[in-house]
Protein backbone atom coordinates (compact mmCIF):
# COMPACT_ATOMS: atom_id res chain seq x y z
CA UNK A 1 144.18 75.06 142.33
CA UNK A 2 142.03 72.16 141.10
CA UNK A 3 138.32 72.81 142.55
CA UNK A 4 136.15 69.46 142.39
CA UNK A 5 133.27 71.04 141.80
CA UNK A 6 130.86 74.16 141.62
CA UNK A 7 129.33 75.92 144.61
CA UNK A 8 125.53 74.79 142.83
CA UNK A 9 126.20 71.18 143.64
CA UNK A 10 124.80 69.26 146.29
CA UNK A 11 127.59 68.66 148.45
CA UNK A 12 130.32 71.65 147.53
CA UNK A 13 133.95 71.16 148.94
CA UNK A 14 134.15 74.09 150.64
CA UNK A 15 131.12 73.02 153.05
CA UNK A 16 133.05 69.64 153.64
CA UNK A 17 136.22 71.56 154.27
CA UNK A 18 134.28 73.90 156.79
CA UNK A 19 132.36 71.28 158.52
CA UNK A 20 135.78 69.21 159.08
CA UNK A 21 137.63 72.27 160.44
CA UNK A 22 134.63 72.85 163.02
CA UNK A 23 134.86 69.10 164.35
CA UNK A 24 138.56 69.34 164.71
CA UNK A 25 137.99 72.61 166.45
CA UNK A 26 135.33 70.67 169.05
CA UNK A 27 137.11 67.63 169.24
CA UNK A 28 140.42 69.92 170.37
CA UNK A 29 138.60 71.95 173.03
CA UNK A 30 137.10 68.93 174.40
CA UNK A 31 139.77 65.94 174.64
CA UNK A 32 143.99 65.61 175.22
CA UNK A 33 145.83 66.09 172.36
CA UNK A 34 146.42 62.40 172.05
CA UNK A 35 142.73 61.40 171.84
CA UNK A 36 141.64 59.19 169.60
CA UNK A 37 138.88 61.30 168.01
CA UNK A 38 141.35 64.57 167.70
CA UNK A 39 143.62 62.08 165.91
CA UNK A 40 140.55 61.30 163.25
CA UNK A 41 139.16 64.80 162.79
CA UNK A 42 142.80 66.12 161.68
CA UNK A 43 143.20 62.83 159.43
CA UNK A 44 139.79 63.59 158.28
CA UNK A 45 140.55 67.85 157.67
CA UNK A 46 143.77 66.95 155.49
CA UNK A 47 141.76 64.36 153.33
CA UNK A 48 139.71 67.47 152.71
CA UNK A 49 142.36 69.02 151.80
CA UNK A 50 144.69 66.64 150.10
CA UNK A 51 141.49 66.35 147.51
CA UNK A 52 141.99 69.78 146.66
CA UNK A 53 145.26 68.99 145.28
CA UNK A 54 145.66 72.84 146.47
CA UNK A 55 148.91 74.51 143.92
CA UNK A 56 148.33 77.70 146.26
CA UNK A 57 147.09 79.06 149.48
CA UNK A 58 143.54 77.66 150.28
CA UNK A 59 142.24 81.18 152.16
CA UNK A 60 139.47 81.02 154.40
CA UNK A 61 138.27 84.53 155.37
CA UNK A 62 135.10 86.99 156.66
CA UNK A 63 134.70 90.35 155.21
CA UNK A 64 131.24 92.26 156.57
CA UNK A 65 129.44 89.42 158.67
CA UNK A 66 130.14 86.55 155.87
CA UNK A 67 132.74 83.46 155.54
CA UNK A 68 134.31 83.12 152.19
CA UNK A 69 136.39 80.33 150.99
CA UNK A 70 138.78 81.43 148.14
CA UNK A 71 136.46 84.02 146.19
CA UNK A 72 133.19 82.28 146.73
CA UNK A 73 130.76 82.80 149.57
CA UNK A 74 130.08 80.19 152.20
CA UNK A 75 126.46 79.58 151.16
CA UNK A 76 124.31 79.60 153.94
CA UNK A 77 122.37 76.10 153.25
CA UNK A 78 120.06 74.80 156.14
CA UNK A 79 122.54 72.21 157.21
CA UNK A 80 125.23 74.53 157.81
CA UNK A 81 123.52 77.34 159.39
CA UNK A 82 124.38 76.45 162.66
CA UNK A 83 127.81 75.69 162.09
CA UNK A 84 128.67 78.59 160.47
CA UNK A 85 127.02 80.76 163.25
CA UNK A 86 128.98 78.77 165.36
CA UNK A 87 132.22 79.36 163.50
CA UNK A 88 131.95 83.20 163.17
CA UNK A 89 131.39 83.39 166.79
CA UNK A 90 134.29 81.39 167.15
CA UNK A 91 136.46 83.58 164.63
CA UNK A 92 134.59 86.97 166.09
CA UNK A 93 135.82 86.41 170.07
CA UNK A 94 139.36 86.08 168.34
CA UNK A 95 139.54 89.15 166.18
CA UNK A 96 140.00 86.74 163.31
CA UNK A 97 139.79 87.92 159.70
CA UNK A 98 140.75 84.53 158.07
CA UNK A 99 143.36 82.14 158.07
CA UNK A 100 145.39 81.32 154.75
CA UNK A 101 146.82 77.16 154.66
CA UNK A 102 149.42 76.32 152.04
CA UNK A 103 150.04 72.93 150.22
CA UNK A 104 152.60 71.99 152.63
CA UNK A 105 150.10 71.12 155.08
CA UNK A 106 149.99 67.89 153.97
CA UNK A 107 153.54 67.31 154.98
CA UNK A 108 152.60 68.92 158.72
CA UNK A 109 153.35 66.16 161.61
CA UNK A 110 149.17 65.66 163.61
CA UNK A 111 151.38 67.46 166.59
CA UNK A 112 151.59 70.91 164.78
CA UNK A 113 147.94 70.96 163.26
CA UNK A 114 146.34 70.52 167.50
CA UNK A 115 148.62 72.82 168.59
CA UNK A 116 147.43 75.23 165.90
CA UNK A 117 144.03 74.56 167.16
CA UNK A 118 144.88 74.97 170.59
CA UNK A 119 146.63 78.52 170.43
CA UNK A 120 143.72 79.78 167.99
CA UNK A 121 141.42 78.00 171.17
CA UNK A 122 143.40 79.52 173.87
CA UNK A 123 143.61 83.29 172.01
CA UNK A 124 139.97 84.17 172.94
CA UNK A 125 141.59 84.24 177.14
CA UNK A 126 143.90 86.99 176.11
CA UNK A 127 143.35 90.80 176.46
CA UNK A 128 144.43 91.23 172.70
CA UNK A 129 143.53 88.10 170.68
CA UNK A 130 144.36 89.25 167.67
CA UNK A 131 148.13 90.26 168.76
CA UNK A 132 148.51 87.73 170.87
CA UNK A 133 148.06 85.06 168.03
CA UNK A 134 150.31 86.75 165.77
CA UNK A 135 153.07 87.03 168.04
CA UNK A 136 152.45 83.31 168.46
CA UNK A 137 152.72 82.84 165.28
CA UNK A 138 155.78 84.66 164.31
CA UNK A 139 157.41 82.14 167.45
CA UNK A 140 156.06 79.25 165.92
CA UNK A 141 157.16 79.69 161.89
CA UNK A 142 154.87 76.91 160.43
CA UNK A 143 155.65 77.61 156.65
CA UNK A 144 151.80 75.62 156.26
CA UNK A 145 149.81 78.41 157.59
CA UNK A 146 149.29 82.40 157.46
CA UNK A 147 147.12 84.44 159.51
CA UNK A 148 144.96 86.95 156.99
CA UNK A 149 145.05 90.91 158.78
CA UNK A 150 141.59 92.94 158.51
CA UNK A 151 143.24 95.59 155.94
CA UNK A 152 144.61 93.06 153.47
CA UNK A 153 141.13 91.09 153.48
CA UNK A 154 139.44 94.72 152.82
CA UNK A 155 141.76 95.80 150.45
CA UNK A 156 142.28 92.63 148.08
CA UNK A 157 139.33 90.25 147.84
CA UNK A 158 136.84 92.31 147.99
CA UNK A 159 137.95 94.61 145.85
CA UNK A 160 138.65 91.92 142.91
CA UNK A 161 134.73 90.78 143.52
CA UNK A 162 133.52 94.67 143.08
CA UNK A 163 135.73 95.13 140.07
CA UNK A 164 134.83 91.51 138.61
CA UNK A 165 130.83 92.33 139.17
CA UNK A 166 131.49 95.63 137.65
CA UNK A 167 132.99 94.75 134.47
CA UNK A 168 130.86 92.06 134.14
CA UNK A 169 127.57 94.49 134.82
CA UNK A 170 128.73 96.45 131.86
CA UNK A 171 130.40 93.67 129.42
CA UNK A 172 126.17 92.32 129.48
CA UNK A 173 125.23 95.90 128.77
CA UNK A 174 127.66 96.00 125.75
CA UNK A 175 126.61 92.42 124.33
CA UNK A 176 123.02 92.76 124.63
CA UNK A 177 123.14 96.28 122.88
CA UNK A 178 125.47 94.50 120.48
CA UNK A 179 122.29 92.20 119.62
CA UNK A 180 119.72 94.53 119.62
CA UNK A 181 121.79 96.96 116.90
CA UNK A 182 122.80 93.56 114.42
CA UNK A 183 119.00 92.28 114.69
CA UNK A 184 118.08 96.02 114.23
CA UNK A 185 120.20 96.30 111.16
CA UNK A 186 120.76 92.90 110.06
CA UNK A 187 117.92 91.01 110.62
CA UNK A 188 119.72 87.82 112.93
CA UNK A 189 122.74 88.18 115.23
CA UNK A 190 124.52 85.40 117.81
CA UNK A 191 124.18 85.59 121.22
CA UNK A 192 127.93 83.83 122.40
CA UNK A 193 129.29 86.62 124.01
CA UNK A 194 125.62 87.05 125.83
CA UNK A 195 125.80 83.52 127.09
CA UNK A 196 129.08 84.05 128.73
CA UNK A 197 128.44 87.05 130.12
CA UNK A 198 125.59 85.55 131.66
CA UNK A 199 127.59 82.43 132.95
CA UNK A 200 129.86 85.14 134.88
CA UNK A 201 126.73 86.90 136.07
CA UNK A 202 125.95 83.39 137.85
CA UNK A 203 129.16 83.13 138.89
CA UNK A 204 129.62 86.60 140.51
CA UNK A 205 125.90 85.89 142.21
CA UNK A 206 127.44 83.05 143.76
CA UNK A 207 129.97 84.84 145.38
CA UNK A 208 128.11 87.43 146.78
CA UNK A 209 124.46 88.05 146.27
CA UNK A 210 124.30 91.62 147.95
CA UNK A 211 126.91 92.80 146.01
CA UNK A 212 125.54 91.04 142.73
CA UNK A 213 122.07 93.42 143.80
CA UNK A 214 124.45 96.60 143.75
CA UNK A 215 124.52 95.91 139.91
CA UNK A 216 120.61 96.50 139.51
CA UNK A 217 121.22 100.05 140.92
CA UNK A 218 122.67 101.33 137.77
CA UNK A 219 120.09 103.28 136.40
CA UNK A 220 121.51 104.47 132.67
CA UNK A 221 119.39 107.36 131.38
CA UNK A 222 121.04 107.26 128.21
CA UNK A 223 120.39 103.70 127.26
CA UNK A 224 117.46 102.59 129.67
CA UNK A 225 116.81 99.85 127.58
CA UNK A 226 120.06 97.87 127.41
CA UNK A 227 120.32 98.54 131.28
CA UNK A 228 117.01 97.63 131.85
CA UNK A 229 117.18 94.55 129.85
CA UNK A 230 120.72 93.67 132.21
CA UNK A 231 118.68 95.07 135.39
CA UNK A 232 115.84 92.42 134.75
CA UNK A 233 118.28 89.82 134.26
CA UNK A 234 120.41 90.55 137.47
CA UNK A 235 116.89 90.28 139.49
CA UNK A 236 115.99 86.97 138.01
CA UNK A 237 119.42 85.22 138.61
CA UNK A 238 119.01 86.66 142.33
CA UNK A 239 115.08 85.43 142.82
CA UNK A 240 115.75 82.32 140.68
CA UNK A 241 118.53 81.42 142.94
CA UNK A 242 117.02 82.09 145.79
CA UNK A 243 114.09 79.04 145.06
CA UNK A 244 117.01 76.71 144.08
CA UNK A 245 117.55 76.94 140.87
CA UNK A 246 120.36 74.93 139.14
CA UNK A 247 123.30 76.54 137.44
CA UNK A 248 121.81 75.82 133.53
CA UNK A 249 118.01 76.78 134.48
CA UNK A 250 120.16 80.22 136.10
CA UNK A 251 122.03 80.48 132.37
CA UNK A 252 118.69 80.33 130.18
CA UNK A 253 116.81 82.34 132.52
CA UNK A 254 119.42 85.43 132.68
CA UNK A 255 119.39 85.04 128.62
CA UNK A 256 115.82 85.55 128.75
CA UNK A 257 116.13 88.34 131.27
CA UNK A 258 118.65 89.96 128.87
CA UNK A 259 116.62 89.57 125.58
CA UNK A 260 112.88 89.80 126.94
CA UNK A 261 112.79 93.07 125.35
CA UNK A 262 114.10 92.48 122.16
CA UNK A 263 110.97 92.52 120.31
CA UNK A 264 111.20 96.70 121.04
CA UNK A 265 113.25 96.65 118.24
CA UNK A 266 110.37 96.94 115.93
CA UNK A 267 108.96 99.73 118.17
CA UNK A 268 109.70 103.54 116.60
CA UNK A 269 111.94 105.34 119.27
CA UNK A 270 109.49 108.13 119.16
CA UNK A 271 107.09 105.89 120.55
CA UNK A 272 109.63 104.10 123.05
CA UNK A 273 110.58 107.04 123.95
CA UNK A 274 107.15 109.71 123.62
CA UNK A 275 107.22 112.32 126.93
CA UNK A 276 103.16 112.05 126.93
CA UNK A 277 100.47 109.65 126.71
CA UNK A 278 100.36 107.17 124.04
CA UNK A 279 97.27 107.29 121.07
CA UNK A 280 95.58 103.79 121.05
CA UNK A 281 97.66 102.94 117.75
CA UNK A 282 100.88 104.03 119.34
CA UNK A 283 100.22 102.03 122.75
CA UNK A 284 98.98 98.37 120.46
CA UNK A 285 102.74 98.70 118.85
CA UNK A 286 103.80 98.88 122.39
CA UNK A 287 101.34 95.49 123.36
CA UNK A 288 103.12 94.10 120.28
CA UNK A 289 106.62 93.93 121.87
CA UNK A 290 106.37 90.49 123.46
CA UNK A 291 104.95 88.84 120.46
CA UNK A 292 107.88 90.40 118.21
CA UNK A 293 110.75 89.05 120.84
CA UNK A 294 109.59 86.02 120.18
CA UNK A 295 110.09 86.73 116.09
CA UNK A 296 113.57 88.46 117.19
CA UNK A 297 114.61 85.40 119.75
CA UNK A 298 113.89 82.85 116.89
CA UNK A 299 116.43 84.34 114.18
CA UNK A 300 119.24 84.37 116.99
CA UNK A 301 122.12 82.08 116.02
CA UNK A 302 121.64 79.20 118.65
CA UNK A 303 120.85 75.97 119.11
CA UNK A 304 117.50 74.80 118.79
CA UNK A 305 117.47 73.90 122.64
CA UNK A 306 118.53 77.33 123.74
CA UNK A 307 115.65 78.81 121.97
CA UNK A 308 113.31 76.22 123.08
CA UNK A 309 113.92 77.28 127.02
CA UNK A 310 114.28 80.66 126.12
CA UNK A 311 111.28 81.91 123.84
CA UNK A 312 108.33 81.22 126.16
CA UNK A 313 109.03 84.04 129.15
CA UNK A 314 109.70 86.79 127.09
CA UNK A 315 106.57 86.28 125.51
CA UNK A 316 104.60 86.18 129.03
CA UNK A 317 106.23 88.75 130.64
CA UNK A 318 103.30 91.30 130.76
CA UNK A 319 100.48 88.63 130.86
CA UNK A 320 100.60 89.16 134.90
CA UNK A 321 100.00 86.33 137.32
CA UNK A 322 95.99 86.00 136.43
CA UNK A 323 96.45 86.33 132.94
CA UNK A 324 94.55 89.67 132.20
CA UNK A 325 97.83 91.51 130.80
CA UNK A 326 99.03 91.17 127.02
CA UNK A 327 99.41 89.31 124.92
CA UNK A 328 95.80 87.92 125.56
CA UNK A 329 95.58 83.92 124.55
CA UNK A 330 92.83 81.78 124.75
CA UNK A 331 94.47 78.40 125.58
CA UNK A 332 96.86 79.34 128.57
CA UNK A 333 96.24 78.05 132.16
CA UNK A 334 98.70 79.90 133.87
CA UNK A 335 101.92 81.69 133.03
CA UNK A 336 105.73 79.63 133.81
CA UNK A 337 107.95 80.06 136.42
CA UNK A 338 110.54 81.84 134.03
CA UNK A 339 107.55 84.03 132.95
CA UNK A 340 106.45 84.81 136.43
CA UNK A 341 110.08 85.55 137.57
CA UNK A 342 110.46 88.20 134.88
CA UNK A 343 107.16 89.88 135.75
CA UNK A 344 108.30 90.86 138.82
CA UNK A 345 111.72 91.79 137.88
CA UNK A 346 110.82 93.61 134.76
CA UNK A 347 107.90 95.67 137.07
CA UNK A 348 110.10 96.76 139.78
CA UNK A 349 113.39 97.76 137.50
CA UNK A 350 110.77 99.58 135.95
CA UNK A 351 109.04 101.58 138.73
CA UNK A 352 111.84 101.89 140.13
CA UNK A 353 113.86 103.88 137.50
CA UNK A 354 113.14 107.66 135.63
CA UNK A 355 111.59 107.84 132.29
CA UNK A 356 111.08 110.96 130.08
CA UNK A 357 106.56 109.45 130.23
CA UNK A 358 106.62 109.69 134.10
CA UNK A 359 106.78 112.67 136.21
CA UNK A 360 107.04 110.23 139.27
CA UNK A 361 108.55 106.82 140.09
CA UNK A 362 108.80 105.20 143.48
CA UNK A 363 111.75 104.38 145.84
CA UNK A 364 112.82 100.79 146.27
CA UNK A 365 110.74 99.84 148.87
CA UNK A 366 107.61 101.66 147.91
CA UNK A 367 107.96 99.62 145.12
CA UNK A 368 107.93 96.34 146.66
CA UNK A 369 104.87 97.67 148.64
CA UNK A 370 102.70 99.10 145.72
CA UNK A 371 103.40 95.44 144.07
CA UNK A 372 102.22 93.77 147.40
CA UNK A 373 98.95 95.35 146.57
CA UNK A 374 98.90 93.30 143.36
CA UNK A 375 100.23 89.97 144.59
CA UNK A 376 97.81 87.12 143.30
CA UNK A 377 96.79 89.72 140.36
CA UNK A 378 99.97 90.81 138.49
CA UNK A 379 101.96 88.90 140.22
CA UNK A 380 102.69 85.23 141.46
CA UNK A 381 102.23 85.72 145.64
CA UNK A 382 104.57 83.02 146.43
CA UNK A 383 107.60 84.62 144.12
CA UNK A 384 106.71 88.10 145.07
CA UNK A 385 106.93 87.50 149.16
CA UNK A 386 110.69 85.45 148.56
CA UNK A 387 111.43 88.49 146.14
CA UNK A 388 110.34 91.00 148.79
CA UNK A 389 112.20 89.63 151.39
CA UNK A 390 115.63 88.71 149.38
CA UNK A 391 115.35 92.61 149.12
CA UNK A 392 114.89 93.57 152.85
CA UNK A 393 113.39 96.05 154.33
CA UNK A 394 114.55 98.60 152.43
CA UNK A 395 116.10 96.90 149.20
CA UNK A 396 120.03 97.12 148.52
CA UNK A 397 120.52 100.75 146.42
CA UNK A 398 117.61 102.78 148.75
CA UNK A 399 118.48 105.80 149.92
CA UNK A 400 117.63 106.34 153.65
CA UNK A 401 117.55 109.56 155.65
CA UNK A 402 118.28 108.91 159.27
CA UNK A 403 117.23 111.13 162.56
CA UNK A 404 120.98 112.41 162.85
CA UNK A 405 120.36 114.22 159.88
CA UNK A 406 122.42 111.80 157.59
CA UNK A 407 121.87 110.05 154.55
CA UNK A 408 122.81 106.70 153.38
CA UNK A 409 122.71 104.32 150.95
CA UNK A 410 121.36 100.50 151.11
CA UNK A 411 124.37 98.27 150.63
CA UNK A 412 123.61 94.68 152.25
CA UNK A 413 121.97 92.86 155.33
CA UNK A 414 123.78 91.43 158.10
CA UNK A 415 122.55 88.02 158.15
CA UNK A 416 121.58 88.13 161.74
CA UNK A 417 119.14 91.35 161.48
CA UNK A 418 116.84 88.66 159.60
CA UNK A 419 116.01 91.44 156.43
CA UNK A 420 115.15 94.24 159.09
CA UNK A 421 118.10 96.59 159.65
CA UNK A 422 120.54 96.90 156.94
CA UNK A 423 124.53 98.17 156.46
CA UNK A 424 124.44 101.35 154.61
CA UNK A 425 127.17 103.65 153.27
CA UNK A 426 127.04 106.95 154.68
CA UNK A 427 127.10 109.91 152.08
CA UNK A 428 128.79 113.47 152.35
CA UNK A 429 128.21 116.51 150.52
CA UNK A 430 131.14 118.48 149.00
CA UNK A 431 131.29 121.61 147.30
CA UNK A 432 127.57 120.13 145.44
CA UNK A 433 128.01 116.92 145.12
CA UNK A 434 128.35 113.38 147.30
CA UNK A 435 131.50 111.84 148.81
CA UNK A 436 131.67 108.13 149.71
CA UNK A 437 131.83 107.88 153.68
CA UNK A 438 131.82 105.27 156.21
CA UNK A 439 130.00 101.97 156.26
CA UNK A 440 127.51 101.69 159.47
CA UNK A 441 125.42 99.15 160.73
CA UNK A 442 121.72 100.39 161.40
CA UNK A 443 121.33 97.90 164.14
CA UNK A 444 124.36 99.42 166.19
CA UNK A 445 123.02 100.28 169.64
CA UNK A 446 124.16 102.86 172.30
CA UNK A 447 125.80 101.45 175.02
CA UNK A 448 124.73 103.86 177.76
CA UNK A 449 120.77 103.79 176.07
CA UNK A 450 120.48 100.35 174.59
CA UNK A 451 118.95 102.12 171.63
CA UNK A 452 119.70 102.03 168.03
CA UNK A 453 122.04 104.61 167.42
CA UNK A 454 120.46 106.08 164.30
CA UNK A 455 116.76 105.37 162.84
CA UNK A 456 115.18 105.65 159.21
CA UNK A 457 113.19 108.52 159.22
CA UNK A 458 112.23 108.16 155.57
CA UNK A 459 113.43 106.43 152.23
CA UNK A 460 113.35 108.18 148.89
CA UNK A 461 114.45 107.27 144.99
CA UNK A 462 118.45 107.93 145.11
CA UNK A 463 117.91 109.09 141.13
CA UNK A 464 115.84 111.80 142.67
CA UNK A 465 118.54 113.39 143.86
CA UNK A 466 121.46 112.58 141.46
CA UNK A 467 122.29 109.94 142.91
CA UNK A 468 123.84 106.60 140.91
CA UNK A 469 123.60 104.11 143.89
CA UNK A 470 126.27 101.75 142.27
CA UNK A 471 128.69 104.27 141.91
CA UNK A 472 129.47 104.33 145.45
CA UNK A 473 128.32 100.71 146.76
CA UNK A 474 131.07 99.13 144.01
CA UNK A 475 134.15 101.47 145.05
């Protein structure tokens, strides 16, 4: 299929598509099939369509309280926030997991298309929606249209979007310690294969953000610098996207996340590495790290542009917001967005994660809170509160234990709980270790009570009890 367009653009097909279907569906429940205005919003749904010169099925779907079109998310712009509200209300009261539309619907006669309409209108009367629209369906035999069944939306798409972010999560670990060991060695190295695992990084955070923040879960102890280096760069795509970034200021600023470290590379591993407290010589090698990325960044094999958009944040990232971090500079009135987004990111991947120099580190939303504390200081205010909130309440990889005595982890936010009560994934111990179990919804209530069925009775670091987040939010 022939896509005219990427999701980043101002007006992305799939909104057009979307915003088409919900017209026709209004213009249906309101007026006789031969109305004028039905007549126009089905001419207007296959012009949508016919532009998509479509060489297979066009699937439009919901999996966990979210539309997707194809493999990409519905984003959730301001204009279309109360359509799609309206639209998974509309899909909800019908038991509908998606609906799949073949090329042929271009041949359909206007006739078939309203009655299609009208059944999927009519379903919602029925005792069983769900069955009674298939067995409509199977009467009808429109070889333009499929419905999509719960199971095989669970089973297929989403599991090609947690395998694609996983590979792609670990392909950026393998190219950026690819880089660090040729500069290491050799002096120079080229940064290709980084560059195109950061344009699927964008790609996979456009298709799902929550599960996109699964991928800053992994906490390697082995190599904590490659995966913080991919961490950092995860959390800047997701905060940089959040204030509207466009897709090329997303690609240099996940390069930058991946290489603002690279200047460690002139750093002795006894020092990166030192269980105690650092002399004063071994901790100015350590304030040297941001002015040697910059040295590393500008033997990289890339274009002069690349460098140019690249080389500044890395060198800021642990000035802090007011400037009273390092490297200290004379001439500097304040520190760039890039640099201000990898502050933040590079502080709470940081905090958040176990190192052999400290005994303690914080769970995800202590974190967030102890940086609070800071905002205005260390950190831009502004970027910290959208960063704080694009993590929720308790950010995506926390581990929660609940009043009933279970534990869960953090995997996403329904978008109607507004950041407050998230999904997590329920955990069960086995002979010593945890088993995957169910998915819940913290802001399920009792129906004899009208309370939440289970509350957070405290959050804790999941590493501080062997516990790899991602390894069970990307099964």
């Amino acid at each position: 299929m022939t896509l005219p367009g990427k999701m980043a653009e101002a007006s992305p097909w799939e909104q057009t598509m979307f915003q088409n279907l919900y017209r026709l569906i209004q213009a249906v429940r309101i007026h006789q099939d031969n109305n004028q205005l039905v007549k126009v919003c089905v001419e207007r749904f296959l012009e949508t369509i016919s532009s998509l010169k479509l060489e297979a099925e066009l699937k439009i779907w919901i999996y966990e309280g979210r539309f997707f079109v194809q493999t990409e998310r519905l984003q959730y712009r301001k204009e279309m926030v109360r359509i799609i509200y309206a639209m998974l209300d509309f899909f909800n009261r019908r038991a509908l997991q998606g609906i799949c539309i073949s090329p042929l619907i271009t041949e359909a006669p206007v006739e078939q298309i309203v009655a299609f309409v009208r059944i999927l209108i009519q379903s919602a009367e029925k005792a069983a929606p769900a069955a009674w629209l298939e067995k409509q369906m199977e009467l009808v035999k429109w070889p333009w249209l499929r419905i999509l069944k719960g199971l095989e939306v669970q089973r297929s798409n989403h599991k090609d979007l947690k395998e694609k972010a996983r590979n792609t999560y670990f392909h950026a670990l393998t190219s950026v310690k690819d880089v660090v060991q040729r500069v290491a060695s050799q002096g120079h190295a080229g940064i290709r294969k980084a560059k195109r695992m950061v344009q699927n990084m964008v790609d996979c955070l456009s298709q799902d953000e929550s599960l996109f923040l699964c991928l800053s879960t992994i906490k390697d102890y082995d190599d904590y610098t490659y995966a913080h280096s991919v961490n950092v760069a995860v959390l800047s795509l997701c905060l940089g996207s959040r204030i509207g970034f466009s897709r090329t200021s997303l690609e240099h600023l996940g390069i930058c996340g991946l290489f603002h470290d690279l200047g460690k590379v002139e750093v002795s591993h006894k020092i990166l590495n030192k269980p105690g407290q650092l002399t004063q010589e071994e901790w100015q090698q350590m304030r040297n790290h941001p002015t040697s990325s910059v040295r590393q960044i500008l033997k990289l094999h890339a274009s002069h542009d690349v460098k140019s958009k690249i080389i500044l944040a890395p060198f800021e990232h642990h000035m802090k917001y007011n400037l009273s971090g390092y490297p200290h500079v004379l001439f500097k009135n304040k520190v760039s967005l890039f640099g201000r987004i990898l502050q933040i990111a590079d502080v709470y991947d940081a905090i958040t994660s176990p190192r052999a120099y400290r005994s303690t580190y914080l769970s995800p939303d202590q974190a967030i809170g102890s940086m609070m504390e800071t905002a205005g200081k260390d950190f831009d205010p502004v970027l910290l509160k959208v960063f704080a909130i694009m993590m929720g309440t308790y950010p995506v990889g926390s581990l929660l234990v609940l009043d009933t005595g279970e534990m869960g982890i953090v995997a996403d936010y329904p978008m109607e709980s507004g950041g407050h009560l998230p999904r997590i994934v329920l955990l069960q111990k086995s002979e010593g270790s945890y088993q995957r179990g169910e998915m819940v919804d913290l802001s399920e209530k009792d129906p004899h009570t009208g309370s939440l069925r289970r509350n957070v009775v405290k959050s804790l670091n999941a590493a501080s009890q062997g516990i790899q987040p991602a390894s069970f939010l990307l099964q």
